[in-house]
N, C-alpha and C. Protein backbone atom coordinates (compact mmCIF):
# COMPACT_ATOMS: atom_id res chain seq x y z
N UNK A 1 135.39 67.56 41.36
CA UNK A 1 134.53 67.06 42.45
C UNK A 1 133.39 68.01 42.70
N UNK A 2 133.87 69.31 42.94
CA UNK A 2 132.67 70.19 42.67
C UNK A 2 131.56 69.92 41.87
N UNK A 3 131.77 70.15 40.85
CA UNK A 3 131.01 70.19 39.43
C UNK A 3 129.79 69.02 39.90
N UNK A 4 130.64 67.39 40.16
CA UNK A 4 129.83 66.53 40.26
C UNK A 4 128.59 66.80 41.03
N UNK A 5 129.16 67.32 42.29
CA UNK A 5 128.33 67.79 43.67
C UNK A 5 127.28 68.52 43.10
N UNK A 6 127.49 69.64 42.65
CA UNK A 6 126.34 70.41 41.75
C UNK A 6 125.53 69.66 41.16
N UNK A 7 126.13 69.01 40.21
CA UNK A 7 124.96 67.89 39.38
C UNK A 7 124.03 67.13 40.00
N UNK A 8 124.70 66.25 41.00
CA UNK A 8 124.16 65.57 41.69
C UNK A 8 122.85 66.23 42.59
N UNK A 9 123.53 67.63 43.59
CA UNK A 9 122.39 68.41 44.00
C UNK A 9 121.60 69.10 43.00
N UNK A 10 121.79 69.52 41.58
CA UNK A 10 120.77 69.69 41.03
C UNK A 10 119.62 68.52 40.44
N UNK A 11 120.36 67.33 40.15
CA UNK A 11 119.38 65.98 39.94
C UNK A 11 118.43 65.67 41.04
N UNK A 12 119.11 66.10 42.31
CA UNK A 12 117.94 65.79 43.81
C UNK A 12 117.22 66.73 43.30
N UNK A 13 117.20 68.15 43.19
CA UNK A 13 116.26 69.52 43.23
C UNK A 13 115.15 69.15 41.92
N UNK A 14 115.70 68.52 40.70
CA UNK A 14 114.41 68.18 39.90
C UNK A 14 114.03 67.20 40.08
N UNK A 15 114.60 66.02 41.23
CA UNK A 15 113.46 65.04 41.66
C UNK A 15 112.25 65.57 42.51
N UNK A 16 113.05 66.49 43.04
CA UNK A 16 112.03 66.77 44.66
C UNK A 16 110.72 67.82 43.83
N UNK A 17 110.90 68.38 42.76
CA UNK A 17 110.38 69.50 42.03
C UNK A 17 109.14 68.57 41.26
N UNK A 18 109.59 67.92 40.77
CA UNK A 18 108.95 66.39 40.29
C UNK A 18 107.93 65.92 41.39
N UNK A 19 108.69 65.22 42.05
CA UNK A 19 108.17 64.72 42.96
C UNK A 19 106.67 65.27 43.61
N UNK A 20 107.11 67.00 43.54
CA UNK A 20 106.46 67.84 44.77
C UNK A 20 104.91 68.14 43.57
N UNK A 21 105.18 67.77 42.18
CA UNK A 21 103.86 68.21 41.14
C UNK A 21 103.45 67.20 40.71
N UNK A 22 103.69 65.93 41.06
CA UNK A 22 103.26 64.62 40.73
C UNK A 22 102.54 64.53 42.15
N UNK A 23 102.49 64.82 43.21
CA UNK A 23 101.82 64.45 44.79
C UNK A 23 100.31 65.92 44.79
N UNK A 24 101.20 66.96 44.00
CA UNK A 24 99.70 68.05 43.67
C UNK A 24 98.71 67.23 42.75
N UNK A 25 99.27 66.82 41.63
CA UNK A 25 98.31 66.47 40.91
C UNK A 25 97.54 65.09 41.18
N UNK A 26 97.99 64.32 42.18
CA UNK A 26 97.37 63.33 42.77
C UNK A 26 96.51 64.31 43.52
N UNK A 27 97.34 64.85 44.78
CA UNK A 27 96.15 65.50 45.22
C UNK A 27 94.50 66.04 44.33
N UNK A 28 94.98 66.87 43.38
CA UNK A 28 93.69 68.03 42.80
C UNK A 28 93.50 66.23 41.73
N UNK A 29 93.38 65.25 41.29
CA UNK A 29 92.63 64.44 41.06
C UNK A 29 91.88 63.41 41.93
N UNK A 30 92.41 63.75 43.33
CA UNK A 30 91.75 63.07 44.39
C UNK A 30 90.30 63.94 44.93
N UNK A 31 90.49 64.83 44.84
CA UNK A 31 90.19 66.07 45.37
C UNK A 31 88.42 66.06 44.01
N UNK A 32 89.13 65.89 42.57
CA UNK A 32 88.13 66.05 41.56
C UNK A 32 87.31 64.74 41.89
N UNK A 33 88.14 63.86 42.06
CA UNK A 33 87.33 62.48 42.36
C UNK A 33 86.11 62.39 43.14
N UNK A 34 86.53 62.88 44.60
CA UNK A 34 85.24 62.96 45.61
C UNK A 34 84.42 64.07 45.34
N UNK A 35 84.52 65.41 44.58
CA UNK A 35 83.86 66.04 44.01
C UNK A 35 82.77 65.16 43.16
N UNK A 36 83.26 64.95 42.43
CA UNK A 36 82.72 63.77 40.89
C UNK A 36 81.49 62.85 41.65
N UNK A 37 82.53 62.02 43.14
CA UNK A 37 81.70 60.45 43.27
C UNK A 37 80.08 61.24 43.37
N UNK A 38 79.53 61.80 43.89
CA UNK A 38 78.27 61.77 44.49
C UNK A 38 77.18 61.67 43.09
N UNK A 39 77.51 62.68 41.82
CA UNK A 39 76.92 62.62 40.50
C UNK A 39 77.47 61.37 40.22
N UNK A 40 78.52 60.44 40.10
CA UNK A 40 78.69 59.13 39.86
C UNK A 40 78.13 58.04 40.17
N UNK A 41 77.77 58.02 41.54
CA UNK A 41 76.99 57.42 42.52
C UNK A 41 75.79 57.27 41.74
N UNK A 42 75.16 58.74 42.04
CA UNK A 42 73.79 59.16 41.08
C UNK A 42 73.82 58.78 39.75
N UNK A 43 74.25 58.56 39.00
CA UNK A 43 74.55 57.81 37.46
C UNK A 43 74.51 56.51 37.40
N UNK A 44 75.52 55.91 38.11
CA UNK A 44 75.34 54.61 38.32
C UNK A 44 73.40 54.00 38.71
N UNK A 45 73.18 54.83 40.06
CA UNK A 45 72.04 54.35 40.75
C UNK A 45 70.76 54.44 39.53
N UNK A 46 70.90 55.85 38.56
CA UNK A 46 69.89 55.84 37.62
C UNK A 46 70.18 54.98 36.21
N UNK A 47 71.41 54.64 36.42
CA UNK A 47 71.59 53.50 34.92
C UNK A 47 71.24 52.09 35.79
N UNK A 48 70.91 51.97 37.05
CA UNK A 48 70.97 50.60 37.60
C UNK A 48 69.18 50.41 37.62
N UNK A 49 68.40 51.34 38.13
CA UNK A 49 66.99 51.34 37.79
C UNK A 49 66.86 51.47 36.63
N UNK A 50 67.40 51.92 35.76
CA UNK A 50 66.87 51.68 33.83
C UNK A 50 67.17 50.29 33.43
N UNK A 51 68.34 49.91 34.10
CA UNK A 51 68.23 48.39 33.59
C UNK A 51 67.06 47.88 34.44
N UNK A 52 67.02 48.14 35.70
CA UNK A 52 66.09 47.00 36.49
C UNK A 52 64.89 47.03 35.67
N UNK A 53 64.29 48.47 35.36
CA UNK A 53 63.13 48.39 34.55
C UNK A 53 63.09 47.65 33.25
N UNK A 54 64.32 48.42 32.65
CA UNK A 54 64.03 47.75 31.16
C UNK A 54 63.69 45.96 31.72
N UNK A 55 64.62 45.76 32.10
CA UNK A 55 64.59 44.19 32.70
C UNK A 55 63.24 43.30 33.09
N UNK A 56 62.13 44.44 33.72
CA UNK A 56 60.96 43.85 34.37
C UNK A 56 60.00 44.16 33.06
N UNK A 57 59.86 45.33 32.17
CA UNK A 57 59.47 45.81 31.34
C UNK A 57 59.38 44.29 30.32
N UNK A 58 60.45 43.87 30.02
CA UNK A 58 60.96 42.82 29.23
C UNK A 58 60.05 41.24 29.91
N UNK A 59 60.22 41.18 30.83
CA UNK A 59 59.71 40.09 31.78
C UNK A 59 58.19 40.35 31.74
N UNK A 60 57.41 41.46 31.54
CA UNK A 60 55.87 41.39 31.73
C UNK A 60 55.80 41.54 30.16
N UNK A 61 56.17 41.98 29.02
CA UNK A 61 56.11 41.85 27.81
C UNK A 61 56.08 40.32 27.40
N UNK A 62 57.08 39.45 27.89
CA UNK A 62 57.19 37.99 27.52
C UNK A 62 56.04 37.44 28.40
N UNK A 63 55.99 37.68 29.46
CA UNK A 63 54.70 36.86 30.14
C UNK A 63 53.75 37.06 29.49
N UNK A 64 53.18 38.57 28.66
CA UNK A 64 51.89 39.23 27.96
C UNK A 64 51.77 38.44 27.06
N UNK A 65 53.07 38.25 26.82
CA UNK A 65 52.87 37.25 25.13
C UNK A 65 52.12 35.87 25.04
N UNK A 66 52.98 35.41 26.29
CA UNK A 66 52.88 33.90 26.69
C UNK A 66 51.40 33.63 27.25
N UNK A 67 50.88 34.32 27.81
CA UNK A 67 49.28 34.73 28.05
C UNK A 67 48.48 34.61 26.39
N UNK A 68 48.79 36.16 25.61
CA UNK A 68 48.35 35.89 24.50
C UNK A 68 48.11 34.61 23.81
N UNK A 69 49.52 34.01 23.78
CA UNK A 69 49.50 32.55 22.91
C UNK A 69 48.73 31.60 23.46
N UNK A 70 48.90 31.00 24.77
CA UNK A 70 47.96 30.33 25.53
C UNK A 70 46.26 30.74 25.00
N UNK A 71 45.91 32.27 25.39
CA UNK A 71 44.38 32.52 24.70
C UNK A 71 44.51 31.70 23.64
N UNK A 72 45.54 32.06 22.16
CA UNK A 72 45.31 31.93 21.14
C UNK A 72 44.82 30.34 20.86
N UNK A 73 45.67 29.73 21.77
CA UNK A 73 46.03 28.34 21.69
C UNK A 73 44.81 27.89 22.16
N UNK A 74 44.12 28.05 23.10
CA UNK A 74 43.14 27.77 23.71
C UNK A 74 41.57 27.80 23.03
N UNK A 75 41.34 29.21 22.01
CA UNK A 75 40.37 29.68 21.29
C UNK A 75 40.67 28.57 20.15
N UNK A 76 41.70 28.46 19.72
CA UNK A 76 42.12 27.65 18.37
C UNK A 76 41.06 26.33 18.58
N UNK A 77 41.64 25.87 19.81
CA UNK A 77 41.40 24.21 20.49
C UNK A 77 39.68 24.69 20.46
N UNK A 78 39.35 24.96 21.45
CA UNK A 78 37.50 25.19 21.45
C UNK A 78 37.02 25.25 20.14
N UNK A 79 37.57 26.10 18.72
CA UNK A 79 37.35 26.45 17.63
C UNK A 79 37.26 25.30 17.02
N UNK A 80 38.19 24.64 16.93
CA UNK A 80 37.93 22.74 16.47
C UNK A 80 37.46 21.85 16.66
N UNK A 81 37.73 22.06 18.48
CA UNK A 81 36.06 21.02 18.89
C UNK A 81 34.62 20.98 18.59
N UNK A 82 34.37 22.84 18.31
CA UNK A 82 32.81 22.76 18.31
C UNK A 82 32.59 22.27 16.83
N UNK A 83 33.45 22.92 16.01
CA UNK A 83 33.95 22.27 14.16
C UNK A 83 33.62 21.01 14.47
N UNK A 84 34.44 20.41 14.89
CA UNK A 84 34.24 18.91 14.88
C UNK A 84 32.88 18.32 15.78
N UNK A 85 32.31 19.06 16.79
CA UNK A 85 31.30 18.84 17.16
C UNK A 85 30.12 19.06 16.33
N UNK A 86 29.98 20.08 15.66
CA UNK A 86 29.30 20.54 14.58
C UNK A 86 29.05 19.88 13.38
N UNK A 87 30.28 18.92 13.23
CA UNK A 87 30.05 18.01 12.20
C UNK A 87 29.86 17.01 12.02
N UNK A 88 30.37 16.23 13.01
CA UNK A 88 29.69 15.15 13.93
C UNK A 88 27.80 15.11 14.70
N UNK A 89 27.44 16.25 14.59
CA UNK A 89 26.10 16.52 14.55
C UNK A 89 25.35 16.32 13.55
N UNK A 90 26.29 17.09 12.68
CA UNK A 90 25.26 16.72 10.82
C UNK A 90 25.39 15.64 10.45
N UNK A 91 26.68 15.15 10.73
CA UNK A 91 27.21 13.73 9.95
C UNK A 91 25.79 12.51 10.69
N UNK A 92 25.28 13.01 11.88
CA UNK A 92 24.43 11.97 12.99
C UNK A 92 23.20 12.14 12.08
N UNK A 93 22.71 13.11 12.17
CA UNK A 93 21.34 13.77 11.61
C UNK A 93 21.64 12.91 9.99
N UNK A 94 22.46 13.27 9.39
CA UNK A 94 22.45 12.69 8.02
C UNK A 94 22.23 11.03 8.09
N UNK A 95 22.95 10.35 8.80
CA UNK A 95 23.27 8.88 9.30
C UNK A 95 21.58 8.16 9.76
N UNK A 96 21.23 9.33 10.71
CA UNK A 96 20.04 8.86 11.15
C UNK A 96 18.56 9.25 10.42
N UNK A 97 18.92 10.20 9.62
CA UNK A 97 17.99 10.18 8.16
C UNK A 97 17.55 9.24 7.23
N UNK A 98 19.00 8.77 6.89
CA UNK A 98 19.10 7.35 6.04
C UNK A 98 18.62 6.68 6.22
N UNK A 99 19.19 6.07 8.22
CA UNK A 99 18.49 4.83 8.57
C UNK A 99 16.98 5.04 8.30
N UNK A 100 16.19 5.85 8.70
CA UNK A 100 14.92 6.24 9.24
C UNK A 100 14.26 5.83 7.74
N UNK A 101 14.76 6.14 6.48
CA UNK A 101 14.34 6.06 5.73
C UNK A 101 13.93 4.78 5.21
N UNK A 102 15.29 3.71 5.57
CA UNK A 102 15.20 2.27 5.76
C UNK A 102 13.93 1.72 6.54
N UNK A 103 13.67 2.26 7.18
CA UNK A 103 12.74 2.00 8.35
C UNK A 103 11.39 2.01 7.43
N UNK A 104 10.94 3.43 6.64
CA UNK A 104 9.46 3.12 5.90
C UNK A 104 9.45 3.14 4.69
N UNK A 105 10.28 3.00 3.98
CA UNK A 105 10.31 2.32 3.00
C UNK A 105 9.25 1.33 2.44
N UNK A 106 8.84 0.41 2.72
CA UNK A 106 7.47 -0.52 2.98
C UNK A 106 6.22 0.15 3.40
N UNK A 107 6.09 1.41 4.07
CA UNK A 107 5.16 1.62 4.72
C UNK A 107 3.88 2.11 3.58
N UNK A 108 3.19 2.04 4.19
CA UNK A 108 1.77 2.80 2.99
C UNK A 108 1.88 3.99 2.54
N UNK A 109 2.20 4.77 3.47
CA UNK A 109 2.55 6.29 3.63
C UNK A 109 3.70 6.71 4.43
N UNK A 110 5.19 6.51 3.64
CA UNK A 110 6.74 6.85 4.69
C UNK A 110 6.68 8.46 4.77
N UNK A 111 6.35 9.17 4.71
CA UNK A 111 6.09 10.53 5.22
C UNK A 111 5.74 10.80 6.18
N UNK A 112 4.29 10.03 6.67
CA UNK A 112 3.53 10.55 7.44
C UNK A 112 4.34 9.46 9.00
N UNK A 113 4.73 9.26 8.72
CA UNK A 113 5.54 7.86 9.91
C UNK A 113 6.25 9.03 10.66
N UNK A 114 6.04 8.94 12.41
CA UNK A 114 6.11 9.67 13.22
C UNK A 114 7.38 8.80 14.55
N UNK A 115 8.45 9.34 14.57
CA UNK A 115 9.31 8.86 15.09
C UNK A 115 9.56 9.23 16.75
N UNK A 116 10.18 8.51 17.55
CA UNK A 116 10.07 9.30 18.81
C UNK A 116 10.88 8.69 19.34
N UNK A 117 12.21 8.67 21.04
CA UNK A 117 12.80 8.11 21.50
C UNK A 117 14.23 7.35 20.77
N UNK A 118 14.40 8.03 19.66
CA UNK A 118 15.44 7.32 18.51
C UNK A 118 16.34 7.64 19.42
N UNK A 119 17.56 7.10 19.25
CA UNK A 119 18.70 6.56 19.49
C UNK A 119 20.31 5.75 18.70
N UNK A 120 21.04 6.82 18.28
CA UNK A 120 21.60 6.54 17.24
C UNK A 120 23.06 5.72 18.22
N UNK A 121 23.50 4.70 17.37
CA UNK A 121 24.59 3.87 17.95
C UNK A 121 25.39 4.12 16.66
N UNK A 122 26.69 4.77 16.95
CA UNK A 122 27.53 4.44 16.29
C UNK A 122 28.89 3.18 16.69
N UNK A 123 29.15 2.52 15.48
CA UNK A 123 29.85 1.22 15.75
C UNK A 123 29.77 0.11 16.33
N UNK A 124 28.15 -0.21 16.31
CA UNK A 124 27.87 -0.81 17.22
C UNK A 124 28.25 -2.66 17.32
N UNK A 125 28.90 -2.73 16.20
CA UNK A 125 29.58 -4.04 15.50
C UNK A 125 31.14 -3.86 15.29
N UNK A 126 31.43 -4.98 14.92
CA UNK A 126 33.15 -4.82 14.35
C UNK A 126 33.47 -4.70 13.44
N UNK A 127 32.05 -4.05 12.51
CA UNK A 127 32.87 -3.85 10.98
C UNK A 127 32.08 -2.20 10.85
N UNK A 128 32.06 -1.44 12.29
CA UNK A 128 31.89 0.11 12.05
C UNK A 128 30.62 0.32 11.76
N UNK A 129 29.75 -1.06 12.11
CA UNK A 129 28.25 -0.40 11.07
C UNK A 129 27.72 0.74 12.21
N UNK A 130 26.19 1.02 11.68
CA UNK A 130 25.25 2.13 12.62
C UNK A 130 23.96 1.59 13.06
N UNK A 131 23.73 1.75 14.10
CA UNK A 131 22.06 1.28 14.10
C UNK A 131 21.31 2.10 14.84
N UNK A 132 20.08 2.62 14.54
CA UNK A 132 18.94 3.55 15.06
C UNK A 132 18.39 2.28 15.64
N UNK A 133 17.32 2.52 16.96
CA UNK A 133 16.76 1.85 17.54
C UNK A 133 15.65 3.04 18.05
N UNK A 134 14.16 2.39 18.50
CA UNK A 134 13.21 4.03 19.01
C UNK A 134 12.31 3.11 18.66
N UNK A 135 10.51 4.32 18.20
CA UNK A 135 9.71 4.00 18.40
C UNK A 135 9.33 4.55 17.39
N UNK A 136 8.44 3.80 16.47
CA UNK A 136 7.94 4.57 14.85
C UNK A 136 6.60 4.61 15.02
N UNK A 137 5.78 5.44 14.71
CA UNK A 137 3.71 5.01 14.18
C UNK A 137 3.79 5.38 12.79
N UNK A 138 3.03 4.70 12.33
CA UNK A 138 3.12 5.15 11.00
C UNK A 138 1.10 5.19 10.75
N UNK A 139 0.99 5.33 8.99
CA UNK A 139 -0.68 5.12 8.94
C UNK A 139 -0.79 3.86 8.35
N UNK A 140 -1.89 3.44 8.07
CA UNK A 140 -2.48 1.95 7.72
C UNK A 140 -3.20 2.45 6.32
N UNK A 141 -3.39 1.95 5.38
CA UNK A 141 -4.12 2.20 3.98
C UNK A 141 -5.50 2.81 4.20
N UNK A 142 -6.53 2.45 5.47
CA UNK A 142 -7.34 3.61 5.68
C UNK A 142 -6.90 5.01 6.37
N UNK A 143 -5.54 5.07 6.87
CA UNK A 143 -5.12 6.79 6.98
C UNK A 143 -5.09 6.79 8.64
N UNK A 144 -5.66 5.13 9.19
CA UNK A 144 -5.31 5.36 10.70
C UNK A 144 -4.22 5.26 11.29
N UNK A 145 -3.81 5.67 12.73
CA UNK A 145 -2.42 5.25 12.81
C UNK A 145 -2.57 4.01 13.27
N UNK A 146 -1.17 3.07 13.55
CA UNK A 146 -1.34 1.73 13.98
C UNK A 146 -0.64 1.85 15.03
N UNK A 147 -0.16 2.75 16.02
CA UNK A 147 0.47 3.02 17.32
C UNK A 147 1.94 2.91 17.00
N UNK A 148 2.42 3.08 18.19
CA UNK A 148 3.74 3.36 18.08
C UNK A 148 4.50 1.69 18.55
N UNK A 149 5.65 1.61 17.80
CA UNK A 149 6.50 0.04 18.05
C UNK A 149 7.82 0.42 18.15
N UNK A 150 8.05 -0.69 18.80
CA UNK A 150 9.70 -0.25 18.86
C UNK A 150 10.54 -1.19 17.17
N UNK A 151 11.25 -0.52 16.93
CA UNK A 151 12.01 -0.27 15.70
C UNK A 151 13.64 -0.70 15.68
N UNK A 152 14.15 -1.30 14.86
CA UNK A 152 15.84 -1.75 14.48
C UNK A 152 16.15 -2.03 13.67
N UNK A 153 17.37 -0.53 13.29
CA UNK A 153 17.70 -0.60 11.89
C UNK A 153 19.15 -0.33 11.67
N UNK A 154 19.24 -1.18 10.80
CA UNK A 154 21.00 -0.77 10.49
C UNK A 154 21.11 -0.55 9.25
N UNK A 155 22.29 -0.64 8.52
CA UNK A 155 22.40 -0.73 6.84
C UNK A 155 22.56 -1.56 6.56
N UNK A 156 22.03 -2.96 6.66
CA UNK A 156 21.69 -4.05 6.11
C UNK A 156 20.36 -4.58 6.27
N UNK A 157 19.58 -4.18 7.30
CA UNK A 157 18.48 -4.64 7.67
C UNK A 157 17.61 -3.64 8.74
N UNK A 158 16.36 -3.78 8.46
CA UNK A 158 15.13 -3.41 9.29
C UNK A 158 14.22 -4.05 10.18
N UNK A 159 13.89 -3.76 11.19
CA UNK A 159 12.90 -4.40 11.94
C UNK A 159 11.84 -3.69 12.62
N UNK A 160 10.96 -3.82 12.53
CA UNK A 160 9.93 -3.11 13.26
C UNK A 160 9.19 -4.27 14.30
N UNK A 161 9.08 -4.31 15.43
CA UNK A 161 8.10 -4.89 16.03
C UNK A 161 6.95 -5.16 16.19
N UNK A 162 6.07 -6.02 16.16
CA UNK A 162 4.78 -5.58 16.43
C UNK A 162 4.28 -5.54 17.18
N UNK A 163 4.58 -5.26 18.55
CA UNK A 163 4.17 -4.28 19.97
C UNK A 163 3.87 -2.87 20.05
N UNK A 164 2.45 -2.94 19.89
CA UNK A 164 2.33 -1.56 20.30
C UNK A 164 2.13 -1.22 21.49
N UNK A 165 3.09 0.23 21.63
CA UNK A 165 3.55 0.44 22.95
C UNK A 165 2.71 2.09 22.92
N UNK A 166 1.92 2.03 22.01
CA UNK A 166 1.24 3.04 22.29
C UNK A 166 0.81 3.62 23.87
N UNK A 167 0.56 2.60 24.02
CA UNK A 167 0.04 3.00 25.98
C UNK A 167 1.46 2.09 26.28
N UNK A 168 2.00 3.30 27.34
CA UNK A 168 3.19 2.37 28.01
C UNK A 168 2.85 1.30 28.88
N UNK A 169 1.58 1.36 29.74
CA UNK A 169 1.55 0.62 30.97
C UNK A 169 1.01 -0.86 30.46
N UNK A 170 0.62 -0.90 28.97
CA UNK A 170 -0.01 -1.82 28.59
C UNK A 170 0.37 -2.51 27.30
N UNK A 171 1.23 -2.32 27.02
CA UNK A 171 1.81 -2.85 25.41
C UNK A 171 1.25 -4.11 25.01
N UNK A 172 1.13 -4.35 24.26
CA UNK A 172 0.41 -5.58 23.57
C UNK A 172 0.91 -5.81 21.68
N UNK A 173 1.01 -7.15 21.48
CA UNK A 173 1.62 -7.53 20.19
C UNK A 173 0.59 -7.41 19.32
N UNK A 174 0.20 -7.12 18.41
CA UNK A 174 -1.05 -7.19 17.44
C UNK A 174 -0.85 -8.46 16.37
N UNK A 175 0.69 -9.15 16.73
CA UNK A 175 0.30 -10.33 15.61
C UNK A 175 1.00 -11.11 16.70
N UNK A 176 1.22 -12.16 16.26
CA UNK A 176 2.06 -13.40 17.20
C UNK A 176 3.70 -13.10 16.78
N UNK A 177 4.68 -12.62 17.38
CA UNK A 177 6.03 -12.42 17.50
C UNK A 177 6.97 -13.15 16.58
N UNK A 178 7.56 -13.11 15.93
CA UNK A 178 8.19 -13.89 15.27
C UNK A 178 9.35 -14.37 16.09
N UNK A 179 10.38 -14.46 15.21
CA UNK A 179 11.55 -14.64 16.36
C UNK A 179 12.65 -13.26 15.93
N UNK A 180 12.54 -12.97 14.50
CA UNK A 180 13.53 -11.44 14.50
C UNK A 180 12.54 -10.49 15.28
N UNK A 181 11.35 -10.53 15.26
CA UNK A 181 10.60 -9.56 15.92
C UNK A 181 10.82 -9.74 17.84
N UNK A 182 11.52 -10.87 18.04
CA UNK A 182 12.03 -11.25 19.71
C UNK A 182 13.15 -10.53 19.57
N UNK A 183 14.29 -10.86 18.91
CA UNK A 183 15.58 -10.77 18.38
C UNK A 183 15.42 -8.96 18.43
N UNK A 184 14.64 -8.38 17.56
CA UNK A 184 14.55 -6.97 17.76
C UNK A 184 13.82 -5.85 18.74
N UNK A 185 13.43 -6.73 19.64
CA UNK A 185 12.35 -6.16 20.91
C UNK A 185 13.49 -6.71 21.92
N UNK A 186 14.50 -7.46 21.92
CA UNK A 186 15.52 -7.89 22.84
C UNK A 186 16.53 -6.37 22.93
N UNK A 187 17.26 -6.31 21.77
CA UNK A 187 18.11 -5.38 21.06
C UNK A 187 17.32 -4.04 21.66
N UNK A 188 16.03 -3.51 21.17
CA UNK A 188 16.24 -2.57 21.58
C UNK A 188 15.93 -1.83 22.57
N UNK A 189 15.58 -2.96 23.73
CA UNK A 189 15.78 -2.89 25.38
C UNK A 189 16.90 -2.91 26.04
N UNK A 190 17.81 -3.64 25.37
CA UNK A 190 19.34 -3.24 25.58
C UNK A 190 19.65 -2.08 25.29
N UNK A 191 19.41 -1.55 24.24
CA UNK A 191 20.05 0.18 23.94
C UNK A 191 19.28 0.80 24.72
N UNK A 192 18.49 0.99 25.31
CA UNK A 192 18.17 1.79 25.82
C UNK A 192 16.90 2.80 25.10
N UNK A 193 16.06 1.77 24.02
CA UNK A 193 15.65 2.93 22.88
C UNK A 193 13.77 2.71 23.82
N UNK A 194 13.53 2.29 24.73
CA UNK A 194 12.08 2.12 25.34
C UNK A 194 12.48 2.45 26.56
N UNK A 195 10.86 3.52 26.66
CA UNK A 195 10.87 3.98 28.04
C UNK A 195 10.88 2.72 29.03
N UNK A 196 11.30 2.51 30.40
CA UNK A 196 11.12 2.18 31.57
C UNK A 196 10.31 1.48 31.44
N UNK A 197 9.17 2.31 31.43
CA UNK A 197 7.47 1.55 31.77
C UNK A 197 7.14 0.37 31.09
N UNK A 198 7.52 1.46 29.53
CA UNK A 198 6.99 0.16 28.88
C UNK A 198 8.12 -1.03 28.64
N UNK A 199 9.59 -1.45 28.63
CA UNK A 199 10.29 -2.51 29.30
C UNK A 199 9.53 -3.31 30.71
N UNK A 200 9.62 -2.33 31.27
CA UNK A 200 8.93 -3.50 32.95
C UNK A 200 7.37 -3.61 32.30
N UNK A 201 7.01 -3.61 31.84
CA UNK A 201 5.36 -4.14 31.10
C UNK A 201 5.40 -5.11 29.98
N UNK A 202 6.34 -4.46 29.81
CA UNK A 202 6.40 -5.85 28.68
C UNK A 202 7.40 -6.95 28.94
N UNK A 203 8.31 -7.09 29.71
CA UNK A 203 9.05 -8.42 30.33
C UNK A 203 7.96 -8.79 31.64
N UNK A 204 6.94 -8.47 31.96
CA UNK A 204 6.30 -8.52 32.77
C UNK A 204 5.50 -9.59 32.29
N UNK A 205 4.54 -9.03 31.42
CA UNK A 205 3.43 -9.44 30.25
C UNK A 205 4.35 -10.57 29.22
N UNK A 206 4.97 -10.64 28.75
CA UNK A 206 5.64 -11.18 27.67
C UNK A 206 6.86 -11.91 28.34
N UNK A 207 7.57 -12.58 29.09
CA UNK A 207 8.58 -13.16 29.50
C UNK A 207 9.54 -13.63 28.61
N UNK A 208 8.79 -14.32 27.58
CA UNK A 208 9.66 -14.87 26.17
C UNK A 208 10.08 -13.76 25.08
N UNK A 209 9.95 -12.48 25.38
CA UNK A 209 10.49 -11.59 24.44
C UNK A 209 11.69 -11.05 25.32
N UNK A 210 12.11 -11.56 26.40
CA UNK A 210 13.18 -11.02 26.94
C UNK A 210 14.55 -12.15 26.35
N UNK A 211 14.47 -13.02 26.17
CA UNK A 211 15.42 -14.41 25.81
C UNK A 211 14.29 -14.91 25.00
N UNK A 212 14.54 -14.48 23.36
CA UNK A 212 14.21 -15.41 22.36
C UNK A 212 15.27 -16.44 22.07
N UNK A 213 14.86 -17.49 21.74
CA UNK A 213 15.43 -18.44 20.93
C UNK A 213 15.86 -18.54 19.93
């Protein structure tokens, strides 16, 4: 019974011995802990601003970009329009060369033929054609001019009028009107290819060149 007693009080004495260096070493790691938190704290707080930055860093890099591309996108677009504006200019100039050429063809002297108020229509039909409409002078076989007329031309056909509109306030026909010469003094008061003046002077003066037959 002894013996046991011993055992037993020595099994309490290395619990309590135990016990008493397991509650130190909690202690001195509690102890290292609140030592530690304040540089932990501080670690945390400077790894939490490196992300925030990297984070915003990242966010104005993608916006920079998205800016960039937009420019890019934007310069691209203007870059094609004026292209295509640019070529659509020559393609007019070329178009309205042609016609013009249609125009004196017949004349005594197609060089010296002096153009003014042109007006190019594209599509002006349903099968895509073109028509110039304006005001031509050209010279006469003695080298004079014969004033300026209003003009309509497409790629099938020409017309010149014989109204000279040399003086706007006073236009006058130099031959008797035909009826394409009505037909083409109608046309190109509709486009818009005669000044003002001389329209209200000549539906004024002329009534039957406004509604030919």
């Amino acid at each position: 019974m002894r013996t046991t007693y011993l055992v037993m009080v020595g099994a309490a004495l290395i619990a309590l011995v135990l016990l008493y260096f397991a509650e130190n070493a909690r202690r001195i790691h509690d102890l290292e802990t609140e030592e530690n938190e304040p540089a932990v704290r501080q670690e945390e707080s400077v790894a939490e601003k490196l992300s925030d930055r990297a984070l915003r860093e990242y966010m104005e890099r993608d916006a920079r970009r998205a800016r960039e591309y937009r420019m890019a996108q934007q310069e691209e677009l203007a870059r094609r329009v004026a292209e295509a504006q640019r070529r659509q200019q020559l393609d007019d100039q070329i178009t309205e060369q042609m016609l013009r050429i249609l125009v004196t063809k017949d004349f005594d002297e197609p060089s010296a033929a002096e153009f003014r108020n042109t007006k190019l229509v594209r599509n002006f039909n349903f099968r895509g054609g073109n028509l110039l409409c304006g005001e031509v002078n050209a010279k006469n076989k003695a080298g004079g001019n014969v004033g300026f007329r209003p003009f309509l031309v497409t790629e099938a056909k020409a017309l010149v009028c014989p109204l000279d509109i040399s003086d706007p306030k006073s236009p006058r026909f130099v031959r008797e009107p035909g009826e394409d010469d009505l037909v083409c003094l109608a046309m190109v008061e509709a486009f818009g290819c005669l000044p003002e003046e001389v329209a209200r002077s000549m539906f004024d003066e002329y009534p039957k060149a406004a509604a030919p037959e």
